[in-house]
N, C-alpha and C. Protein backbone atom coordinates (compact mmCIF):
# COMPACT_ATOMS: atom_id res chain seq x y z
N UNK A 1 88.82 35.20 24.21
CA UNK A 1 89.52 36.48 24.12
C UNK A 1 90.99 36.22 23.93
N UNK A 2 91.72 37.40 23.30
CA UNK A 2 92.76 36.99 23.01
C UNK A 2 93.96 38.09 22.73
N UNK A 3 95.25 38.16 22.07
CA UNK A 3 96.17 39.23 21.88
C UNK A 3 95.21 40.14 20.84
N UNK A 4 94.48 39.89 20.41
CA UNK A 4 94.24 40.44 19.11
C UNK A 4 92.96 41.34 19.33
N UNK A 5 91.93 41.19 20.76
CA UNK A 5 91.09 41.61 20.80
C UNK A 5 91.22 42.76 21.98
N UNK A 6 92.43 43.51 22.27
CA UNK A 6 92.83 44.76 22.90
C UNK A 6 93.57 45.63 22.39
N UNK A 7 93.49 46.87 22.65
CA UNK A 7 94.23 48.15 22.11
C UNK A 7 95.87 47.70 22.17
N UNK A 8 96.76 47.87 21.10
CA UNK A 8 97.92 47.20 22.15
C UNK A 8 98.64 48.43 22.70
N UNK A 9 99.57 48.58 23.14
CA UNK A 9 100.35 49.15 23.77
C UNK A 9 101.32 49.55 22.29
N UNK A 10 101.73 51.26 21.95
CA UNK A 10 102.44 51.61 21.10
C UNK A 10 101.48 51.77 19.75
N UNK A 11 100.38 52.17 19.71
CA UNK A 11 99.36 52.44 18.48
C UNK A 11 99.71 53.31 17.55
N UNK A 12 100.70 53.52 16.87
CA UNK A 12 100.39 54.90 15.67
C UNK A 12 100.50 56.42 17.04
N UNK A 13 100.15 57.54 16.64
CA UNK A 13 100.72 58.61 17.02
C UNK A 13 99.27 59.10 17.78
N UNK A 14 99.19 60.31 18.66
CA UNK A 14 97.90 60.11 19.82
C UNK A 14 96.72 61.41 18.90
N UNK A 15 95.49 60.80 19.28
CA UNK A 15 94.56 61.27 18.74
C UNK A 15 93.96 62.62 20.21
N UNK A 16 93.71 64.10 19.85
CA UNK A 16 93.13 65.00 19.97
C UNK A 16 91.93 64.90 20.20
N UNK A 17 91.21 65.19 21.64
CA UNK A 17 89.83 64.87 21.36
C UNK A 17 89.08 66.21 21.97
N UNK A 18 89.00 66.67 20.82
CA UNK A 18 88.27 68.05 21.44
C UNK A 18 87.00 68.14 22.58
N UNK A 19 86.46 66.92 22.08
CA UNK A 19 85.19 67.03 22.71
C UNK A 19 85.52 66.44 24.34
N UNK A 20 85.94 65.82 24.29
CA UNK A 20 86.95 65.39 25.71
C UNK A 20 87.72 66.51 26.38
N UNK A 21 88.27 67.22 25.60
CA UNK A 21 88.64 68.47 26.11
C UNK A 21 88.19 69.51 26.62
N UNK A 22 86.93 69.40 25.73
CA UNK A 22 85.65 70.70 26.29
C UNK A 22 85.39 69.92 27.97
N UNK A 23 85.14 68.50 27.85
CA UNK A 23 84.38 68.09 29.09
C UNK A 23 85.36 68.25 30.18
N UNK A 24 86.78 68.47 29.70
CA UNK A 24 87.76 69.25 31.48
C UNK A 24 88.00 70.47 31.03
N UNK A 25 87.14 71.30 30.06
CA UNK A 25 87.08 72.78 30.28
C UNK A 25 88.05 73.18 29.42
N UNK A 26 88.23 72.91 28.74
CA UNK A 26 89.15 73.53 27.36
C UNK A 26 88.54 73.13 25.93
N UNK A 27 87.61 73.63 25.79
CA UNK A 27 86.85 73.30 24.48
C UNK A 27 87.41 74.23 23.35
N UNK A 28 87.27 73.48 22.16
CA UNK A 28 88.00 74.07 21.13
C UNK A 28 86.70 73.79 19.75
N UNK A 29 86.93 74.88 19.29
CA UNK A 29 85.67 75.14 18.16
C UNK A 29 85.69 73.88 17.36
N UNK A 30 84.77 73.43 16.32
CA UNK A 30 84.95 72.82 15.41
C UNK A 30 85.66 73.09 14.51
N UNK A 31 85.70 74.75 13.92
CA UNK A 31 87.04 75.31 12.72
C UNK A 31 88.15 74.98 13.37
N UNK A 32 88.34 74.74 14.44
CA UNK A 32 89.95 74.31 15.09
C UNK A 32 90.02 72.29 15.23
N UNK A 33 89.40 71.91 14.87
CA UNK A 33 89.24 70.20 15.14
C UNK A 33 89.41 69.58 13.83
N UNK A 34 90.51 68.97 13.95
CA UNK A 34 90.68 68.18 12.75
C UNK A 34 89.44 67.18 12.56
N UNK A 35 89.56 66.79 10.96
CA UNK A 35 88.66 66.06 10.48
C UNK A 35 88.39 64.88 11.67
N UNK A 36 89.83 64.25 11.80
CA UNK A 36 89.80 63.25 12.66
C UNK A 36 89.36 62.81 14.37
N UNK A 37 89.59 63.90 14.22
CA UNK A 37 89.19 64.44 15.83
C UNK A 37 87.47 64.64 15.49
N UNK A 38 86.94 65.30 15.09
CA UNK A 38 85.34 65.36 14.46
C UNK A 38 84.88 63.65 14.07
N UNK A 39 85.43 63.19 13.99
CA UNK A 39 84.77 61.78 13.82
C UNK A 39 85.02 61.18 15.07
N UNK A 40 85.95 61.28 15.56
CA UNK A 40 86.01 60.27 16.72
C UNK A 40 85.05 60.75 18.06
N UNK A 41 84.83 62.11 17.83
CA UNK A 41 83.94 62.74 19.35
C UNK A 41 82.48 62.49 18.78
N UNK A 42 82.26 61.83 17.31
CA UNK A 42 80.69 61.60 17.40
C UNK A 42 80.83 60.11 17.54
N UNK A 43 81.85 59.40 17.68
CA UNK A 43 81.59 57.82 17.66
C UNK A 43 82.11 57.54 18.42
N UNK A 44 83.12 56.95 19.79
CA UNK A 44 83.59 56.35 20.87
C UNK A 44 82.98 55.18 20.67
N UNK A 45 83.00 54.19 19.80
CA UNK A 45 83.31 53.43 20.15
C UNK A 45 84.21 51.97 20.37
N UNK A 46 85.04 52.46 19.95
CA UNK A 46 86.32 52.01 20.76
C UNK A 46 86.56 51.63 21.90
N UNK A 47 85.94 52.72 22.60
CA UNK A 47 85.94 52.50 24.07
C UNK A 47 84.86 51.64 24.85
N UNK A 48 83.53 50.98 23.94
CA UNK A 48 82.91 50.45 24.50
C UNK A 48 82.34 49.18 24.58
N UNK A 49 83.74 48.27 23.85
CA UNK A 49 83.93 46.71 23.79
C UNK A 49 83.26 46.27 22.64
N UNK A 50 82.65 47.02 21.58
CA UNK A 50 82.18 46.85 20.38
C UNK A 50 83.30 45.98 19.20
N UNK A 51 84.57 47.26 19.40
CA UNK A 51 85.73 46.82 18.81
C UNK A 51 86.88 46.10 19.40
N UNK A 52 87.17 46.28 20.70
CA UNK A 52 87.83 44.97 21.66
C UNK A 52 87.44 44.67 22.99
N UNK A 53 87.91 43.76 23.26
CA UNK A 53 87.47 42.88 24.46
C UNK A 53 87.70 43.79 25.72
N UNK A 54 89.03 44.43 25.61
CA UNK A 54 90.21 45.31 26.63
C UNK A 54 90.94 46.06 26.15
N UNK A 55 91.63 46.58 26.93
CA UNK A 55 92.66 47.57 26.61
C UNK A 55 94.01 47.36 27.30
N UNK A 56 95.20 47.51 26.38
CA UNK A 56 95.85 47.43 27.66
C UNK A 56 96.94 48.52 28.40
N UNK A 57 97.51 47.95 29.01
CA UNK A 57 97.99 48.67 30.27
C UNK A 57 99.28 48.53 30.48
N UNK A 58 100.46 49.99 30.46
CA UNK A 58 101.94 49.75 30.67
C UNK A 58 101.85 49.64 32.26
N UNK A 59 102.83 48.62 32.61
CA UNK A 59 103.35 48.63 34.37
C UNK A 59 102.88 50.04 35.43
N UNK A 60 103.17 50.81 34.41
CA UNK A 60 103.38 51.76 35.18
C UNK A 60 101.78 52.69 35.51
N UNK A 61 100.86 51.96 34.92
CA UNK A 61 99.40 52.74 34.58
C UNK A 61 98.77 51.73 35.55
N UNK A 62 98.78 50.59 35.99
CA UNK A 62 98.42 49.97 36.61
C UNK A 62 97.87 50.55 37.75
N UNK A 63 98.62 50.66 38.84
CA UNK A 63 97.99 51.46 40.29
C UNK A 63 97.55 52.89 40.03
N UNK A 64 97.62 53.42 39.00
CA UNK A 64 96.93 54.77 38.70
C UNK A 64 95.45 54.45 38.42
N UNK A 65 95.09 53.43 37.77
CA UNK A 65 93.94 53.01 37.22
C UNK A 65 93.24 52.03 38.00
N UNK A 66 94.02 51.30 39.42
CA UNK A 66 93.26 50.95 40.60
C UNK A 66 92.61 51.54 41.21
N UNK A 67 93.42 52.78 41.62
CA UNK A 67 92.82 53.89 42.17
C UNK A 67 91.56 54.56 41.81
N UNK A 68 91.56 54.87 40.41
CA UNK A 68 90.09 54.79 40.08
C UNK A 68 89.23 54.29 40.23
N UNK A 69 89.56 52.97 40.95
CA UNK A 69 88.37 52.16 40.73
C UNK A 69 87.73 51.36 39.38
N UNK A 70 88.83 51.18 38.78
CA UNK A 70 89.01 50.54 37.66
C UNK A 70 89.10 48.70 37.52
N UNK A 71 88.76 47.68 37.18
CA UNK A 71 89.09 46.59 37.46
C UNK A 71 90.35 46.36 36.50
N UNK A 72 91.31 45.77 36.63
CA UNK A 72 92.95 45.67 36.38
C UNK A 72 93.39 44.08 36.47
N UNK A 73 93.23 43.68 34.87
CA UNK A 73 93.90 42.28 34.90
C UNK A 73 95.09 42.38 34.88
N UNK A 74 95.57 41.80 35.60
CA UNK A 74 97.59 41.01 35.74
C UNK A 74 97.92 40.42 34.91
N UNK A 75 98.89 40.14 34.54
CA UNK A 75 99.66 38.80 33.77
C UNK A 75 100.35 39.53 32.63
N UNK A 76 101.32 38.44 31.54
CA UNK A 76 101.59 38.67 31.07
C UNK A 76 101.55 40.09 30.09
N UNK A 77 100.61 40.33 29.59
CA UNK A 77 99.88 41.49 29.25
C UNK A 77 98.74 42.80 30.53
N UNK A 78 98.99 43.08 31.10
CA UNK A 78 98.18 44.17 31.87
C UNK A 78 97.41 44.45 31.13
N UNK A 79 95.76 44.38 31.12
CA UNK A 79 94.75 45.39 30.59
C UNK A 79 93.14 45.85 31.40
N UNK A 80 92.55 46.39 31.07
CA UNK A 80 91.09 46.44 31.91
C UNK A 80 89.87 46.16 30.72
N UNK A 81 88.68 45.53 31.18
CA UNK A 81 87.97 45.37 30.75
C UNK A 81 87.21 46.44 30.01
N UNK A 82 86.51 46.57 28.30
CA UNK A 82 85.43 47.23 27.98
C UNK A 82 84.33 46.49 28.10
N UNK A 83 83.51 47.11 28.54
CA UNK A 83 83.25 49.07 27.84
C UNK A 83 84.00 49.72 29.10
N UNK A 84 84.40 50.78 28.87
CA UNK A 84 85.24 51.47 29.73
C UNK A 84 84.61 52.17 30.95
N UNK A 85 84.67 52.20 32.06
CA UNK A 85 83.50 53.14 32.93
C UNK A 85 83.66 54.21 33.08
N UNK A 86 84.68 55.05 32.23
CA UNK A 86 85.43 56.44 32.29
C UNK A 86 84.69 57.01 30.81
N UNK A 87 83.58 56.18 30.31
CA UNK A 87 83.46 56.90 29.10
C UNK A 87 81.92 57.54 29.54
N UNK A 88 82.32 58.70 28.56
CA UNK A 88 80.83 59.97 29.81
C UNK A 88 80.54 60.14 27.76
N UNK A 89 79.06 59.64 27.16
CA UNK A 89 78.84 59.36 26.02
C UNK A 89 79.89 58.72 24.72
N UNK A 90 80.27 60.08 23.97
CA UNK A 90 81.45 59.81 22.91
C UNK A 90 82.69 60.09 23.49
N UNK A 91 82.54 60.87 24.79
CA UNK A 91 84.20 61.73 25.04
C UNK A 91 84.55 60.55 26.76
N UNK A 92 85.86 61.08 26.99
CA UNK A 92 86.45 60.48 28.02
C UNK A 92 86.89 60.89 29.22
N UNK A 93 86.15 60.69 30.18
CA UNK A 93 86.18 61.47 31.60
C UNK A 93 87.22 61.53 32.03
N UNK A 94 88.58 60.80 32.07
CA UNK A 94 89.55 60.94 32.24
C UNK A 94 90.49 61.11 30.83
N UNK A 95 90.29 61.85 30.53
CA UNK A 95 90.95 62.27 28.95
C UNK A 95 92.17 62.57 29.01
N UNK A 96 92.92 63.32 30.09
CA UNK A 96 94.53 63.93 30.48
C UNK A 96 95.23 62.87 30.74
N UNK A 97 94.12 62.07 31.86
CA UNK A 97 95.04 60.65 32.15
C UNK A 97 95.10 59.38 31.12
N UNK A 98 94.18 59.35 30.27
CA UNK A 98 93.98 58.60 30.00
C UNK A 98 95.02 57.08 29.21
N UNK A 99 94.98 55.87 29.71
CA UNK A 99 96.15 55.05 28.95
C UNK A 99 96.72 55.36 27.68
N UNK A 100 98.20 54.96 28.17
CA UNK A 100 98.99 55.10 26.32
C UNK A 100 97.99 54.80 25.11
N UNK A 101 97.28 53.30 25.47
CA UNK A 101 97.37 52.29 24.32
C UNK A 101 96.32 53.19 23.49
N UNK A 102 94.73 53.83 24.78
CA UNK A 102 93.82 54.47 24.15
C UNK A 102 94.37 56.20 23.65
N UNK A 103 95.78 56.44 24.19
CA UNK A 103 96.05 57.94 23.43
C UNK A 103 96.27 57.44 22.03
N UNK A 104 97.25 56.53 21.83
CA UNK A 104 97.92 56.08 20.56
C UNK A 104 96.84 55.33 19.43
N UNK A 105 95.45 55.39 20.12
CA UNK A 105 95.06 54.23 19.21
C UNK A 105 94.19 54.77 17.79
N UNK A 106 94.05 54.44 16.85
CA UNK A 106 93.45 54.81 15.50
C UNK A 106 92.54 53.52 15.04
N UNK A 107 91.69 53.53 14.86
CA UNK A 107 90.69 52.24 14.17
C UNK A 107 91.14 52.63 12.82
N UNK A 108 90.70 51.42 12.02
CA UNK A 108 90.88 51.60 10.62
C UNK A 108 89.85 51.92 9.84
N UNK A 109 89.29 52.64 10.13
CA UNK A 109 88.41 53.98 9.49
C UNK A 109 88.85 55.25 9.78
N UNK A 110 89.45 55.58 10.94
CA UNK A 110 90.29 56.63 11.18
C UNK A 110 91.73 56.52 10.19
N UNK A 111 92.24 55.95 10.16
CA UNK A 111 93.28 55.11 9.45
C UNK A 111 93.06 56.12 7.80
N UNK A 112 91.61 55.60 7.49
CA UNK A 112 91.63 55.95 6.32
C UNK A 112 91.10 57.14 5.79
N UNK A 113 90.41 57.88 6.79
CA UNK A 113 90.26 59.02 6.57
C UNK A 113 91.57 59.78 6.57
N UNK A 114 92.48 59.72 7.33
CA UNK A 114 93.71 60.43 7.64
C UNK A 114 94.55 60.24 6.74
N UNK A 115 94.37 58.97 5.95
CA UNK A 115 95.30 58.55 4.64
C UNK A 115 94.77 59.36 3.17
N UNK A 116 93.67 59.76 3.74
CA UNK A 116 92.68 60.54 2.20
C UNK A 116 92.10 59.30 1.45
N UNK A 117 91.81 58.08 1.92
CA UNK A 117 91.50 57.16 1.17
C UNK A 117 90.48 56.34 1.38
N UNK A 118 89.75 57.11 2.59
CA UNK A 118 88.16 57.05 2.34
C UNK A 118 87.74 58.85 2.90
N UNK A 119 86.31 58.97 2.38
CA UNK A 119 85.88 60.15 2.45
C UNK A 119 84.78 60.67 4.02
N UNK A 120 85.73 62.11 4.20
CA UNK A 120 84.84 61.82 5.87
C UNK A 120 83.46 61.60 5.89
N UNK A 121 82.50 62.42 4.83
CA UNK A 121 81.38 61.82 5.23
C UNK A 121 80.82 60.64 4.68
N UNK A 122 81.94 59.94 4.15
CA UNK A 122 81.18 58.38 3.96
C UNK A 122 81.81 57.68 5.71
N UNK A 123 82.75 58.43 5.78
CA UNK A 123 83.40 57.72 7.15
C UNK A 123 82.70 57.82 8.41
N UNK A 124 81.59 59.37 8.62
CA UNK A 124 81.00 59.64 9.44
C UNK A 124 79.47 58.73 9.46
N UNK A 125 78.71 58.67 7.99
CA UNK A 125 77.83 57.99 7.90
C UNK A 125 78.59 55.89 7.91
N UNK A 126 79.13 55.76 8.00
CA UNK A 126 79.64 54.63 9.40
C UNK A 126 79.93 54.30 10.01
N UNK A 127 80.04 55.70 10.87
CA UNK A 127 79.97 55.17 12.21
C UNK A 127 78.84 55.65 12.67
N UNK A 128 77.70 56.21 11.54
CA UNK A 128 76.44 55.87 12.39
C UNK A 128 75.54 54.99 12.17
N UNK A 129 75.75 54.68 11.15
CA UNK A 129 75.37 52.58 11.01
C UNK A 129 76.03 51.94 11.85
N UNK A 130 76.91 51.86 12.41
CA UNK A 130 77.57 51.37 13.62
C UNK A 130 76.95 51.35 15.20
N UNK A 131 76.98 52.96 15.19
CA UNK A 131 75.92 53.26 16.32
C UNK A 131 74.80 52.65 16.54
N UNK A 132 73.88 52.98 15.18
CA UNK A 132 72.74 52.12 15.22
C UNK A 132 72.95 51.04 15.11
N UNK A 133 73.43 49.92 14.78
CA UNK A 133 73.80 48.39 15.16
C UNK A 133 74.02 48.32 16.48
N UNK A 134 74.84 49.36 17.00
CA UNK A 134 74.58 48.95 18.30
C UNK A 134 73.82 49.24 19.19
N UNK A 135 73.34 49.99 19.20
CA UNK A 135 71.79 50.78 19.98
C UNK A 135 70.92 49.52 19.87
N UNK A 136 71.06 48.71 18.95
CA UNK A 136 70.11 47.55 18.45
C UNK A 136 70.07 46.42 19.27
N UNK A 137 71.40 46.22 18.89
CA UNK A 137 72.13 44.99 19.85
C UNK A 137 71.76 45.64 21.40
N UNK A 138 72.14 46.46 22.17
CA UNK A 138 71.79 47.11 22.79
C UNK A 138 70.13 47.11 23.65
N UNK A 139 69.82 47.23 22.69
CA UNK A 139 67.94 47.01 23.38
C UNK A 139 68.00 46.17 23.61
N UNK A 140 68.32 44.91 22.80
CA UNK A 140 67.93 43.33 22.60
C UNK A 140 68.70 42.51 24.09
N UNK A 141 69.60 43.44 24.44
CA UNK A 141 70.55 42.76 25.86
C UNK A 141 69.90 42.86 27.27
N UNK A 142 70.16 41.88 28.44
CA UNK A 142 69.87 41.83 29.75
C UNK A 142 70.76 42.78 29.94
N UNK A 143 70.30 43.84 31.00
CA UNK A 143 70.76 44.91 31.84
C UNK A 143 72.36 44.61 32.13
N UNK A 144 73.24 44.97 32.27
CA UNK A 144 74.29 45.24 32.48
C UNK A 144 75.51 43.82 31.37
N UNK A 145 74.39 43.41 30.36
CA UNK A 145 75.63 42.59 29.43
C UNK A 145 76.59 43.57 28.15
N UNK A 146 77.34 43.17 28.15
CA UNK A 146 78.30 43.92 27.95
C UNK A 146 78.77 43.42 26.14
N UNK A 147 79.20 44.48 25.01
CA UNK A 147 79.61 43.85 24.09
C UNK A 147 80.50 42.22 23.91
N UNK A 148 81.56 42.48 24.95
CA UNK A 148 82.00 41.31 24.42
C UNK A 148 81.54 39.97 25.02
N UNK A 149 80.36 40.24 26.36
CA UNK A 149 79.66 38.72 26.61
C UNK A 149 78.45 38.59 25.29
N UNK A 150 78.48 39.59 25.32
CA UNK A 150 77.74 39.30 23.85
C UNK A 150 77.81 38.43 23.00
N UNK A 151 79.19 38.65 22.27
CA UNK A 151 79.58 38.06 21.35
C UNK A 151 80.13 36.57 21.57
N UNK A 152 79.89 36.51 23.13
CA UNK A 152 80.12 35.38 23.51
C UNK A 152 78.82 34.41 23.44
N UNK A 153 78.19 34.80 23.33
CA UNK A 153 76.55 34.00 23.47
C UNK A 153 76.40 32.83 22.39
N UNK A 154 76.36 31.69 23.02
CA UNK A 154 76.51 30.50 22.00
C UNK A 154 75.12 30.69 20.68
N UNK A 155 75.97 30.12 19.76
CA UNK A 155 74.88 29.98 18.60
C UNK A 155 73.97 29.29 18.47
N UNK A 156 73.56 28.79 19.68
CA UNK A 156 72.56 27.72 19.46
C UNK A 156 71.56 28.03 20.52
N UNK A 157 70.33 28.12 20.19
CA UNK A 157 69.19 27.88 21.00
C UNK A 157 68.81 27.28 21.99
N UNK A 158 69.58 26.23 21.56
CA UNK A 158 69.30 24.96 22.43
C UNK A 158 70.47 25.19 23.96
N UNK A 159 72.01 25.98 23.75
CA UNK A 159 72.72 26.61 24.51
C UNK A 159 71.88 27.74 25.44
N UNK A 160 71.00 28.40 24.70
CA UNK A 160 71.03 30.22 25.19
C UNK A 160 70.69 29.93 26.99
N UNK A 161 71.36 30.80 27.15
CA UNK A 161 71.71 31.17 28.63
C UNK A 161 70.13 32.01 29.54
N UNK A 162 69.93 31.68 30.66
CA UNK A 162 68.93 31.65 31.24
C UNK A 162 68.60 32.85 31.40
N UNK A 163 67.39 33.59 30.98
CA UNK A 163 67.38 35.20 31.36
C UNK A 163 67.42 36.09 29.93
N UNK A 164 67.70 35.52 28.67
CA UNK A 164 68.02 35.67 27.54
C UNK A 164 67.25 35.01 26.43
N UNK A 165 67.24 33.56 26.57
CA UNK A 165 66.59 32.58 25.65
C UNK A 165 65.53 32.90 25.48
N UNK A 166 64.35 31.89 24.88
CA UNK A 166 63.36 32.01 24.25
C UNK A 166 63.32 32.10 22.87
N UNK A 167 61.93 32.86 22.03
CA UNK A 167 61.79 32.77 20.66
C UNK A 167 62.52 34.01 20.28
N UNK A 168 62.42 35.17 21.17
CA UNK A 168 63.58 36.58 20.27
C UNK A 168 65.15 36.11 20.15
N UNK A 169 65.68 34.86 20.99
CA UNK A 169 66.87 34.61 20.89
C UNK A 169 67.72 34.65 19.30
N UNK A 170 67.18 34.32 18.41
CA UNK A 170 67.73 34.53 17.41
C UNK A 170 68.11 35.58 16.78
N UNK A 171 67.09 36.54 17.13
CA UNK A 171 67.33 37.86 16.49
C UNK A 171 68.37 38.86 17.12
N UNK A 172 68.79 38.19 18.68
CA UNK A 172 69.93 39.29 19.59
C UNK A 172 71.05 38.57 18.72
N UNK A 173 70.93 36.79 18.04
CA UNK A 173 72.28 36.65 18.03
C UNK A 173 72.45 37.13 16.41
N UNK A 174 71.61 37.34 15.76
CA UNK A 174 71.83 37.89 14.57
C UNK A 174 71.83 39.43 14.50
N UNK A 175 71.60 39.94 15.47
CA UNK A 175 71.74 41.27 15.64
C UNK A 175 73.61 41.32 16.33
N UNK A 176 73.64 40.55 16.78
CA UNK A 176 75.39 40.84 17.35
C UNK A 176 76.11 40.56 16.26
N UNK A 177 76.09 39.48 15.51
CA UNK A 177 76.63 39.03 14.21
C UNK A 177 76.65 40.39 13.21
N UNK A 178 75.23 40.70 13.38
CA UNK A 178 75.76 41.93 12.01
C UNK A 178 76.53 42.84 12.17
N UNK A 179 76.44 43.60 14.18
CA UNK A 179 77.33 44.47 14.38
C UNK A 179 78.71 44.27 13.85
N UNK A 180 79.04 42.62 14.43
CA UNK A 180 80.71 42.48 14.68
C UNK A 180 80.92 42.62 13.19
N UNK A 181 79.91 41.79 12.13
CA UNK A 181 80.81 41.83 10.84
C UNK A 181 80.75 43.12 10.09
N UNK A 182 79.86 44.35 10.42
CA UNK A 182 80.23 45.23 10.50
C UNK A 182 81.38 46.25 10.76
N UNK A 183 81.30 45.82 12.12
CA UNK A 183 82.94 46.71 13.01
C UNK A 183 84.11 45.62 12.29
N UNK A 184 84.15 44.66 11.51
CA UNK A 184 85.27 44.03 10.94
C UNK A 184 85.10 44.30 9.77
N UNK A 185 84.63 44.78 9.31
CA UNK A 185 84.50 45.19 7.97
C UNK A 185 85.34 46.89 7.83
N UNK A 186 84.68 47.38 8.71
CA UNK A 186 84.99 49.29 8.58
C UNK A 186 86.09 49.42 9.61
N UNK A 187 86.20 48.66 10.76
CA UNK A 187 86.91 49.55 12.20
C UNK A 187 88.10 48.87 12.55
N UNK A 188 88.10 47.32 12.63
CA UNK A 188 89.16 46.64 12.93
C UNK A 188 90.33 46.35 11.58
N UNK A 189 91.58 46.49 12.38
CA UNK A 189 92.71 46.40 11.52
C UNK A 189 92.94 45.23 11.19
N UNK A 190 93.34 45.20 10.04
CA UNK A 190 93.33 43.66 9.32
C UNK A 190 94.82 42.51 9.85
N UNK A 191 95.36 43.21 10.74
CA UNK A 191 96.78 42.86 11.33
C UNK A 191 96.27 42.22 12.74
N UNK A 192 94.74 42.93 13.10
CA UNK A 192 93.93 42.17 14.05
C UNK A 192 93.53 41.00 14.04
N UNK A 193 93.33 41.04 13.48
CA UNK A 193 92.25 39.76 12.68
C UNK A 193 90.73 39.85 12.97
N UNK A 194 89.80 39.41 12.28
CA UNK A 194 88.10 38.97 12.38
C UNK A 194 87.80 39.16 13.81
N UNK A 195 86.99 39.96 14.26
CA UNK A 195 86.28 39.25 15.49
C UNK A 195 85.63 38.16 15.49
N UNK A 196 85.01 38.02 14.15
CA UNK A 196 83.58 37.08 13.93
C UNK A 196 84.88 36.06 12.83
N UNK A 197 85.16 34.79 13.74
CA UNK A 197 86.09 33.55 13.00
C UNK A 197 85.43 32.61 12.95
N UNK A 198 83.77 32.30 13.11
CA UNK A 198 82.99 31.51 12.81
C UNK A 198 81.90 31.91 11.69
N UNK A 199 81.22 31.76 10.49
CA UNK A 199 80.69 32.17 9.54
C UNK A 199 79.67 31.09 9.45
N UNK A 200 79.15 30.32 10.61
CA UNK A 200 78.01 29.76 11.04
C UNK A 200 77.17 29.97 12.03
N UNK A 201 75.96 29.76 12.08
CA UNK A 201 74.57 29.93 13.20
C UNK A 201 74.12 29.27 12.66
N UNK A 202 73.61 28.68 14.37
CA UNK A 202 72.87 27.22 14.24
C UNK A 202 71.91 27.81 15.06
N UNK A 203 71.10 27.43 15.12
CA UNK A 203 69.81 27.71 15.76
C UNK A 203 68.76 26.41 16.54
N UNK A 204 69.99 25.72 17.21
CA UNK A 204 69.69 23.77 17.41
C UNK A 204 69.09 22.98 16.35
N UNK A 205 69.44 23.46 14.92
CA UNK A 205 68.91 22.76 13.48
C UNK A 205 70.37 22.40 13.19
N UNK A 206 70.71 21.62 12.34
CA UNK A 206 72.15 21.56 11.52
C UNK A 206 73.13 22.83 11.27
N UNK A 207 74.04 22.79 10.95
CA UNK A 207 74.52 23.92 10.81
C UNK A 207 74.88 24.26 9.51
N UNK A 208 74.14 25.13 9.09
CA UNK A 208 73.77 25.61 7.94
C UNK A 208 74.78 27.29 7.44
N UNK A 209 75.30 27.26 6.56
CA UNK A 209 76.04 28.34 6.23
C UNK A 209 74.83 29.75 5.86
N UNK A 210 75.64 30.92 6.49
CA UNK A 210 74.17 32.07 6.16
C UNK A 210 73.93 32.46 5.16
């Protein structure tokens, strides 16, 4: 994990989330919801370690977000772990409070809908190929593993971790592979960089390009 795999702090300008809004009682029609706002309340995921590792956190958000009951890394950078435990489906249970980095933040499919330079419903039909990649990945996981141990799961067979391995092992790690090069393809900003910086799987055979 790294600078590149959290929301940073100072994102572009803050995103409207109606549907988040309805859930603390101020719901606002769809004729009143921007395009952008309509895509993001059918997809959240952002918030659920698909697209980063963490999020992070100004000084000052810190003991607000203890209090929750939130887990809160220190150091140089402040952030908390995804998937977020404040996320109640697509919308965000703490939506009023919620951190700078996630008010300010825009994926780059949002990016480009808002620029007019991709079209919403090609934008909406990916983020539900997205969804479904991850619903996928999703089945294929032990109870409480999380996107980014996911993507941590060594490429090799001969590695896979106890509770996981066996003969379906290949197919969770080629099922995580397609998500990420997916979400790096449509969601992550290219100023990010790749989630997926290896373009090999080995399967305890040689390592063979895919």
């Amino acid at each position: 994990m790294n600078g590149h795999d959290c929301f940073p702090i100072g994102f572009l300008s803050v995103i409207k989330s109606p549907m988040a809004e309805a859930h603390h009682g101020t719901a606002s029609s769809d004729a009143t919801m921007s395009v952008g706002s309509q895509l993001c309340t059918q997809c959240g995921l952002c918030c659920t370690g698909v697209i980063h590792d963490h999020a992070a956190l100004k000084p000052d958000e810190i003991e607000v977000f203890r209090a929750l009951g939130m887990e809160v890394r220190l150091g140089e950078k402040p952030n908390f772990p995804l998937p977020c435990p404040q996320l109640k489906g697509t919308s965000c249970g703490i939506y009023r409070d919620r951190p700078h980095a996630c008010a300010h933040y825009r994926c780059e499919l949002l990016r480009g809908v808002e620029a007019g330079t991709v079209d919403p419903a090609d934008a909406l039909a990916k983020v539900r190929e997205a969804l479904r990649l991850y619903q996928s990945v999703l089945s294929l996981l032990p109870a409480g593993m999380t996107m980014p141990q996911a993507r941590a799961l060594p490429r090799s067979l001969k590695e896979a971790p106890s509770g996981i391995g066996g003969p379906g092992y290949p197919l969770v790690v080629l099922q995580v592979l397609a998500l990420t090069r997916y979400i790096d393809r449509h969601f992550r900003h290219s100023d990010e960089g790749p989630l997926l910086r290896e373009e090999v799987l080995t399967m305890g055979e040689p390592e063979t390009p895919l």
